[in-house]
Structures are given as structure tokens and as C-alpha cells.
N, C-alpha and C. Protein backbone atom coordinates (compact mmCIF):
# COMPACT_ATOMS: atom_id res chain seq x y z
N UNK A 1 75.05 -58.11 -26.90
CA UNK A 1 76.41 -58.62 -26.81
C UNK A 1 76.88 -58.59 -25.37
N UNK A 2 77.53 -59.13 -24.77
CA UNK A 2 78.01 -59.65 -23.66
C UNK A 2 79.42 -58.72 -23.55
N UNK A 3 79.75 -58.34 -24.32
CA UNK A 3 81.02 -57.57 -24.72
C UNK A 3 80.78 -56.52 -23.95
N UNK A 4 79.73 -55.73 -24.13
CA UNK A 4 79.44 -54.49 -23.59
C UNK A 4 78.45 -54.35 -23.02
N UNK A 5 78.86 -53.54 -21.65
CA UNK A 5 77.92 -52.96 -20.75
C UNK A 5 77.33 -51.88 -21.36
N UNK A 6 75.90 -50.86 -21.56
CA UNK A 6 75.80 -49.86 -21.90
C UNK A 6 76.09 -49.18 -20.85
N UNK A 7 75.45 -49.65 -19.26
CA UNK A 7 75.53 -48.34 -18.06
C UNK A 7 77.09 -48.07 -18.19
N UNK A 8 77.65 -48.71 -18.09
CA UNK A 8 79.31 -48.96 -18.06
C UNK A 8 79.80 -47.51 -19.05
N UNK A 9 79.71 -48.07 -20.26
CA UNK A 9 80.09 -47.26 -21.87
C UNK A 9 79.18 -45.73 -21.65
N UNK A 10 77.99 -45.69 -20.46
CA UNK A 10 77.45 -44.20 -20.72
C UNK A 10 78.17 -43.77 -19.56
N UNK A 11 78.66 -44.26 -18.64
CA UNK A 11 79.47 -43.20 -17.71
C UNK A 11 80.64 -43.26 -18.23
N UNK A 12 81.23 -44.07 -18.89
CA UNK A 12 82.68 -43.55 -19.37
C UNK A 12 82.39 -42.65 -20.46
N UNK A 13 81.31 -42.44 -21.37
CA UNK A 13 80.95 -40.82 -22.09
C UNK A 13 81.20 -39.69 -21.27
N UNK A 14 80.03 -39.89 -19.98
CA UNK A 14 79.87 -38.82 -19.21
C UNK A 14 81.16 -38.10 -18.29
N UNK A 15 81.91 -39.26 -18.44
CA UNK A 15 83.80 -39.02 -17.84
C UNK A 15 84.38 -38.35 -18.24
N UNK A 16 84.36 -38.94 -19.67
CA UNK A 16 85.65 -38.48 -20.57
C UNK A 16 84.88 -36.62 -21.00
N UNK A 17 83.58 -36.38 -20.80
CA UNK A 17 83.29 -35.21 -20.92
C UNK A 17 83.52 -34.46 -20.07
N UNK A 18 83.85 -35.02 -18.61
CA UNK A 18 84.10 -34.00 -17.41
C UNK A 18 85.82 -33.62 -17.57
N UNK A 19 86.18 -34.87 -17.89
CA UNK A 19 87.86 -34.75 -18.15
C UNK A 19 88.27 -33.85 -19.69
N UNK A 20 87.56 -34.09 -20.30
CA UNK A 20 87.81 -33.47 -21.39
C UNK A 20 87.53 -31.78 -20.81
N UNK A 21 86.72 -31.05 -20.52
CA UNK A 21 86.52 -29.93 -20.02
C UNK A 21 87.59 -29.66 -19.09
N UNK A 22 87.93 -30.42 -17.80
CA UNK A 22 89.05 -29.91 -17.51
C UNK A 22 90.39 -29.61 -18.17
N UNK A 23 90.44 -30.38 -19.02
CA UNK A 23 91.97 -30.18 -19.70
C UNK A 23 92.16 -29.51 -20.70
N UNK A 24 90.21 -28.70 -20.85
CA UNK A 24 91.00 -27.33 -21.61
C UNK A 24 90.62 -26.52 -21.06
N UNK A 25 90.17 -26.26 -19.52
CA UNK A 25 90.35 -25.49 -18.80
C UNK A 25 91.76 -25.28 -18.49
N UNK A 26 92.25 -26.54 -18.25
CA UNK A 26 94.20 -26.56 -17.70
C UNK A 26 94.56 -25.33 -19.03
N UNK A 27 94.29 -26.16 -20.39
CA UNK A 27 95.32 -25.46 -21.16
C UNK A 27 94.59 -24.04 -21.47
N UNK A 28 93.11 -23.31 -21.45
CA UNK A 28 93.44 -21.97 -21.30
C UNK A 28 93.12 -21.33 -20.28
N UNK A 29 93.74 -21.75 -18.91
CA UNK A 29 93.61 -21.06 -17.84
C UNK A 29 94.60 -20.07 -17.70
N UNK A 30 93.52 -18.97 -17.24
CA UNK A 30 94.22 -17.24 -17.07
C UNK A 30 93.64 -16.96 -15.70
N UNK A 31 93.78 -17.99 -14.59
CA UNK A 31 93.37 -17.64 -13.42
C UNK A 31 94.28 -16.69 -12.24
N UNK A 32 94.62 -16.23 -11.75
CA UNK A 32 95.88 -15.53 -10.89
C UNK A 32 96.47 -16.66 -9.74
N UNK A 33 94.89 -17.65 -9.29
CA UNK A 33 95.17 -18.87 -8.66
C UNK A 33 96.07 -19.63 -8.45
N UNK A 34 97.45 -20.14 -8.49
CA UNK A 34 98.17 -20.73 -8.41
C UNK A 34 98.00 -22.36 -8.14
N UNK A 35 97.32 -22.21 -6.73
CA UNK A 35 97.09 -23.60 -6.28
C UNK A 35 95.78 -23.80 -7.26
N UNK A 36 95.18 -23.51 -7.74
CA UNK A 36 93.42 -23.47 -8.16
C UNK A 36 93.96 -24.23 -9.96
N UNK A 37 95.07 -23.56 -10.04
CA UNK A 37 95.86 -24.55 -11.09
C UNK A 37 96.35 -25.45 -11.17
N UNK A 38 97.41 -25.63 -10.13
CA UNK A 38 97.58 -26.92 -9.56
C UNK A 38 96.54 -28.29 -9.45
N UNK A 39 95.10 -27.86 -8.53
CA UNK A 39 94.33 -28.44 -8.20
C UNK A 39 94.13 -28.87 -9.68
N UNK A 40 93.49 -28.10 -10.59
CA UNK A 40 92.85 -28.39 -11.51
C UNK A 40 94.01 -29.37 -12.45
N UNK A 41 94.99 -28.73 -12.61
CA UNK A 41 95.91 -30.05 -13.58
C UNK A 41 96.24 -31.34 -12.87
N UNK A 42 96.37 -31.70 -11.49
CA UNK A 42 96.07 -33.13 -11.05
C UNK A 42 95.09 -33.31 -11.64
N UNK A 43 93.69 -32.82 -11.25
CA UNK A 43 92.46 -33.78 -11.40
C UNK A 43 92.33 -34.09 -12.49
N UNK A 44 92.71 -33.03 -13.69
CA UNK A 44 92.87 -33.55 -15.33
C UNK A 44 93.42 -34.50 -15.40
N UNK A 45 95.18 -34.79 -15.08
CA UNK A 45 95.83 -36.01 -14.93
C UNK A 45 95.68 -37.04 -14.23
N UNK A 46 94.86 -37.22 -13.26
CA UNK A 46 94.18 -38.01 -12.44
C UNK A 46 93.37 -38.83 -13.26
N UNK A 47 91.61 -37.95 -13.77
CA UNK A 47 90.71 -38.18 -14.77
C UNK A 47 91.75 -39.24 -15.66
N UNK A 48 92.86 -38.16 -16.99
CA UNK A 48 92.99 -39.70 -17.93
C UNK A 48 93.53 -40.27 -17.53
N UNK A 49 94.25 -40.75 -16.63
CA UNK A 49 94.79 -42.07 -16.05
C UNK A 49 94.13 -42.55 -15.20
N UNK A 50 92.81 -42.47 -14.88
CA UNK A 50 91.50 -43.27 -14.66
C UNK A 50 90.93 -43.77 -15.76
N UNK A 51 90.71 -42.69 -16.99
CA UNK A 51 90.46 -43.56 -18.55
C UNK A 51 91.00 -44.42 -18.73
N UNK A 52 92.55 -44.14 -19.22
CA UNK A 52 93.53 -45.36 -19.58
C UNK A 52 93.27 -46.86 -18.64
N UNK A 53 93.29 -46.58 -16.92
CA UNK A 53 92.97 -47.61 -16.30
C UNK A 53 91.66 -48.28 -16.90
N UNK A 54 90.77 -47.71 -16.86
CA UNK A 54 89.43 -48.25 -17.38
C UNK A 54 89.45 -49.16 -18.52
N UNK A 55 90.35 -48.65 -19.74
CA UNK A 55 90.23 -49.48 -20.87
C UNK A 55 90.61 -50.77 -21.11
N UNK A 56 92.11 -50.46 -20.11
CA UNK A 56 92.84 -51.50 -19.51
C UNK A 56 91.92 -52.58 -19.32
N UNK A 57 91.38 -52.35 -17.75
CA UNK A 57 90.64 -53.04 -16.65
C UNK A 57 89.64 -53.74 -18.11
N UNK A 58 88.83 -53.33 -18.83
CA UNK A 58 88.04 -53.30 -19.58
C UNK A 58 88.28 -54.64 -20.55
N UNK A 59 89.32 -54.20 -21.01
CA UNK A 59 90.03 -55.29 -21.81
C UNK A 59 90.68 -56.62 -21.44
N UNK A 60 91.26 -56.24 -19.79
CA UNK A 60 90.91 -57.69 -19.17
C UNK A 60 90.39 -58.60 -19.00
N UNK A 61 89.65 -57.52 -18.38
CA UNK A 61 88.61 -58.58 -17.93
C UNK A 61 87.15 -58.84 -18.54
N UNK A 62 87.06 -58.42 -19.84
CA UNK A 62 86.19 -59.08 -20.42
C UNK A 62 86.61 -59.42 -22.13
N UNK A 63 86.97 -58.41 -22.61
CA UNK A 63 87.55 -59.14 -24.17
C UNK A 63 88.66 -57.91 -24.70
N UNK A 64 89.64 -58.01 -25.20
CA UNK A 64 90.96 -57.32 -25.87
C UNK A 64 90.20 -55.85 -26.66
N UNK A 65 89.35 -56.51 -27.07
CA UNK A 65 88.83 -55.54 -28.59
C UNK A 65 87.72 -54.54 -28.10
N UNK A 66 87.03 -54.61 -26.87
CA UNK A 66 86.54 -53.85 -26.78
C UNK A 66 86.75 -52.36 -26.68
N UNK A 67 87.51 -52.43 -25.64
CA UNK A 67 88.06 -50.92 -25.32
C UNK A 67 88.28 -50.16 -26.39
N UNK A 68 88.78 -50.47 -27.44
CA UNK A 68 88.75 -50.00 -28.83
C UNK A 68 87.54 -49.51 -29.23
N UNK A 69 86.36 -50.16 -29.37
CA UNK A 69 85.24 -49.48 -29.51
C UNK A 69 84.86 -48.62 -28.64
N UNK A 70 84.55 -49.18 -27.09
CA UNK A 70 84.85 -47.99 -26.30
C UNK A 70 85.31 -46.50 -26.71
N UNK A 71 86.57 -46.39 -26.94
CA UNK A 71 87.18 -45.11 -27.03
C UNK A 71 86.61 -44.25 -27.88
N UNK A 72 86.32 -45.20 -29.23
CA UNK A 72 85.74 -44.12 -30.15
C UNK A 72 84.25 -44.14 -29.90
N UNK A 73 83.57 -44.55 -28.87
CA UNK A 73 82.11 -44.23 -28.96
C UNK A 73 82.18 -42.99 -27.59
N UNK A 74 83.34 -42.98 -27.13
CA UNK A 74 83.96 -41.61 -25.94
C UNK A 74 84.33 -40.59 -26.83
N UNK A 75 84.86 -40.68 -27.90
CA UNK A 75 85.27 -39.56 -28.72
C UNK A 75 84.26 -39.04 -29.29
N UNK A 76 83.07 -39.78 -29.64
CA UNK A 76 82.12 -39.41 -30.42
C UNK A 76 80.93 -38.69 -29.46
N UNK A 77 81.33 -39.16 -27.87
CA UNK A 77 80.04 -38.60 -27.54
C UNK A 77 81.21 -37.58 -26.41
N UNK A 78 82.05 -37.07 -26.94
CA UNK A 78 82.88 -35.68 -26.24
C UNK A 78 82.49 -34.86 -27.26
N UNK A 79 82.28 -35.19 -28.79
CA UNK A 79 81.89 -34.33 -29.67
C UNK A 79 80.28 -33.76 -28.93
N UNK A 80 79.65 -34.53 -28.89
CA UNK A 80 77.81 -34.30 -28.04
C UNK A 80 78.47 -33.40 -26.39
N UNK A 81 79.06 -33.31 -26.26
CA UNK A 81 79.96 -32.40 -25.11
C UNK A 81 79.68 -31.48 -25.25
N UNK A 82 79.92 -30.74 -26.50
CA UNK A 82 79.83 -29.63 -27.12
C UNK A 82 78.61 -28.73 -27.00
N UNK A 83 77.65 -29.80 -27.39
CA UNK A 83 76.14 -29.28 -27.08
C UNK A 83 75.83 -29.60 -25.41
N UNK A 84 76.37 -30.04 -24.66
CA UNK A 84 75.95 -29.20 -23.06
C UNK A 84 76.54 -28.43 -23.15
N UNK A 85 77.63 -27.85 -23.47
CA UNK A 85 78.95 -26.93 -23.47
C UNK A 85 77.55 -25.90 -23.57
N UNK A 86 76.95 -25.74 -24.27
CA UNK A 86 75.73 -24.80 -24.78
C UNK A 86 74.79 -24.69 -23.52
N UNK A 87 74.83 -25.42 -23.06
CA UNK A 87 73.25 -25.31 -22.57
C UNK A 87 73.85 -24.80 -20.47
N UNK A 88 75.14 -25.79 -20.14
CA UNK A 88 75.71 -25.32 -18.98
C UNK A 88 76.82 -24.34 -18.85
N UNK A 89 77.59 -24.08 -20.00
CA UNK A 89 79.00 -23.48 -20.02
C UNK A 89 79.97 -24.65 -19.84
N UNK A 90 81.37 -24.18 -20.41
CA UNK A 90 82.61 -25.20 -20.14
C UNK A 90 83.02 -24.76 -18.49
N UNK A 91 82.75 -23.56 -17.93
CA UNK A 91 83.40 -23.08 -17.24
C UNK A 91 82.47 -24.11 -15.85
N UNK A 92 81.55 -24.04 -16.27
CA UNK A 92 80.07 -25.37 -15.35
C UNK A 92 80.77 -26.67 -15.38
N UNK A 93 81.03 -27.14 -16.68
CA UNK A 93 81.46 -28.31 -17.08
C UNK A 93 82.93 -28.89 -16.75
N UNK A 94 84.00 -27.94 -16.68
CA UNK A 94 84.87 -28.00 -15.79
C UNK A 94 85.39 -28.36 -14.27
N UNK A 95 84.03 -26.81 -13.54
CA UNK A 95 84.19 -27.08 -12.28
C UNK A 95 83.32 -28.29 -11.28
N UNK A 96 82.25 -28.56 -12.71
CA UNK A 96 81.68 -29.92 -12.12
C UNK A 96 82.30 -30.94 -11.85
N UNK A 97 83.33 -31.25 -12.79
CA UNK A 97 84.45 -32.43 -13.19
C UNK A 97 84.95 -32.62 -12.17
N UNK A 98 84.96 -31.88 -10.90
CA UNK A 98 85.83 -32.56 -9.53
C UNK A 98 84.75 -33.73 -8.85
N UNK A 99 83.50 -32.95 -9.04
CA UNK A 99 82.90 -34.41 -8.51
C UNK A 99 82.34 -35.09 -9.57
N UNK A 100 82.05 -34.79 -11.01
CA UNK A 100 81.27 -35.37 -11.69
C UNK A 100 82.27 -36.75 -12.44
N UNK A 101 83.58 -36.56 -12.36
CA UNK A 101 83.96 -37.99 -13.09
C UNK A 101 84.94 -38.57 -11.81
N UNK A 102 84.92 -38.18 -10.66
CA UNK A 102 84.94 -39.57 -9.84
C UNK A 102 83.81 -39.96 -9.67
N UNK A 103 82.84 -39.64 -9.81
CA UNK A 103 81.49 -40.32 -9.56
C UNK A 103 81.41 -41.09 -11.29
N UNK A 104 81.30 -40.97 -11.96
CA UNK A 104 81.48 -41.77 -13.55
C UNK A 104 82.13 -42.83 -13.45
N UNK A 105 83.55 -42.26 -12.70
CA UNK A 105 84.30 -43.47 -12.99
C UNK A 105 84.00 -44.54 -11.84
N UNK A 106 83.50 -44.23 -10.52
CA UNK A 106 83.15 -45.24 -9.52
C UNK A 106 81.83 -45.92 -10.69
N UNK A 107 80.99 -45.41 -11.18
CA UNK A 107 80.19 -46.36 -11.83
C UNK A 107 80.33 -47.09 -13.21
N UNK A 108 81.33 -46.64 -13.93
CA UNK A 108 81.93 -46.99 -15.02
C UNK A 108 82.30 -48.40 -15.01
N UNK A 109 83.65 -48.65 -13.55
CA UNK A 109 84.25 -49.72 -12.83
C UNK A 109 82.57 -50.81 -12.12
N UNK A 110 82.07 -50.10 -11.81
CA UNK A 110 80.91 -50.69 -11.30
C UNK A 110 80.20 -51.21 -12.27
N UNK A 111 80.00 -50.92 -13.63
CA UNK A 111 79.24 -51.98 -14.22
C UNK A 111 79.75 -52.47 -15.42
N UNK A 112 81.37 -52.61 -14.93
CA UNK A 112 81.95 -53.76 -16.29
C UNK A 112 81.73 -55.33 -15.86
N UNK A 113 81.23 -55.87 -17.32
CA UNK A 113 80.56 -56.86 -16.97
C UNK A 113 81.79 -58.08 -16.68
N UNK A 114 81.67 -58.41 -16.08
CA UNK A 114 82.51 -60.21 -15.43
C UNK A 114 83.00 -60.54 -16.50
N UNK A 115 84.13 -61.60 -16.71
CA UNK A 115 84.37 -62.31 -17.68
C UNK A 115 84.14 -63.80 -17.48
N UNK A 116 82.47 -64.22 -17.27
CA UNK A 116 82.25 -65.48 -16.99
C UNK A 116 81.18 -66.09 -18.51
């Protein structure tokens, strides 16, 4: 299908798993850090309003209905999150998330396909 990129749809998995880890780092952080909290709740709020942009962008510029599938094949593979959660820690999976989903999302944007 022309609808969907896979490279595209596997870094927005691999996103929404770095963002997802941060934002429950945000919500059970017991750090003394102040700014280290700060830092971390931008980049959470940063992350989903890079999602939201994405689905957007997504639905533009190639068909309405996708992004819809999109989301739930992101929900389904934040559940598969769970099992790196195992193998690296959330606390890994978190502090990776500063570089690991701007790098997702530069390739996410990078391989939505044209609307030609």
C-alpha cells in the first residue's frame, strides 16, 4: 500500500516508546533535581507534540485515515515497550529518550511517503 511507509511507522513505534518512558518517568519522579525535572517534562512535552505533529503532517500529506492506523499500531507496539523495559530498564529507556526520539522523529518525518 502506498498509504504506508513501514521505515516511517517503525520509528514512530520506536518514538512513542522513548516518549512514553519519559512521561512516566515525569509522573513518578522522586529526584531532589529540580532542573533534571524540568529538563525531563519539556522533552516529554516536546516528544508528544512531535507525535501529534507527525500524525498531522502524516495525514496531509498522504491520506486522512492513515494516522489512525498509525496510532494504534504505536499503542500496540508501546505495549512490546514493556518487554525492553525488561531487558534495558525504564530508567535506560527514559534517559535514552533525550537522544533516542529526536533521532526517531528526524527519521519518522524522513520517510513519509509523498503524496504523488
Amino acid at each position: 500500500m502506498k498509504a504506508f511507509s513501514l521505515p516511517s511507522i517503525a520509528f514512530y513505534c520506536l518514538f512513542g516508546i522513548f516518549v512514553l518512558y519519559q512521561q512516566l518517568h515525569v509522573k513518578n519522579f522522586q529526584g531532589a533535581s529540580q532542573s533534571f525535572a524540568l529538563t525531563l517534562n519539556i522533552s516529554a512535552f516536546a516528544g508528544m507534540l512531535t507525535g501529534f505533529a507527525y500524525l498531522i503532517y502524516y495525514g496531509w500529506s498522504v491520506v486522512w485515515w492513515a494516522p489512525i492506523v498509525i496510532f494504534v499500531i504505536g499503542l500496540v507496539a508501546s505495549t512490546l515497550g514493556f518487554l525492553l523495559e525488561r531487558i534495558v530498564g525504564s530508567l535506560t529507556l527514559s534517559l535514552g529518550g533525550f537522544i533516542g526520539w529526536p533521532v526517531s522523529a528526524y527519521f519518522m518525518f524522513s520517510y513519509v511517503p509523498s503524496a504523488t
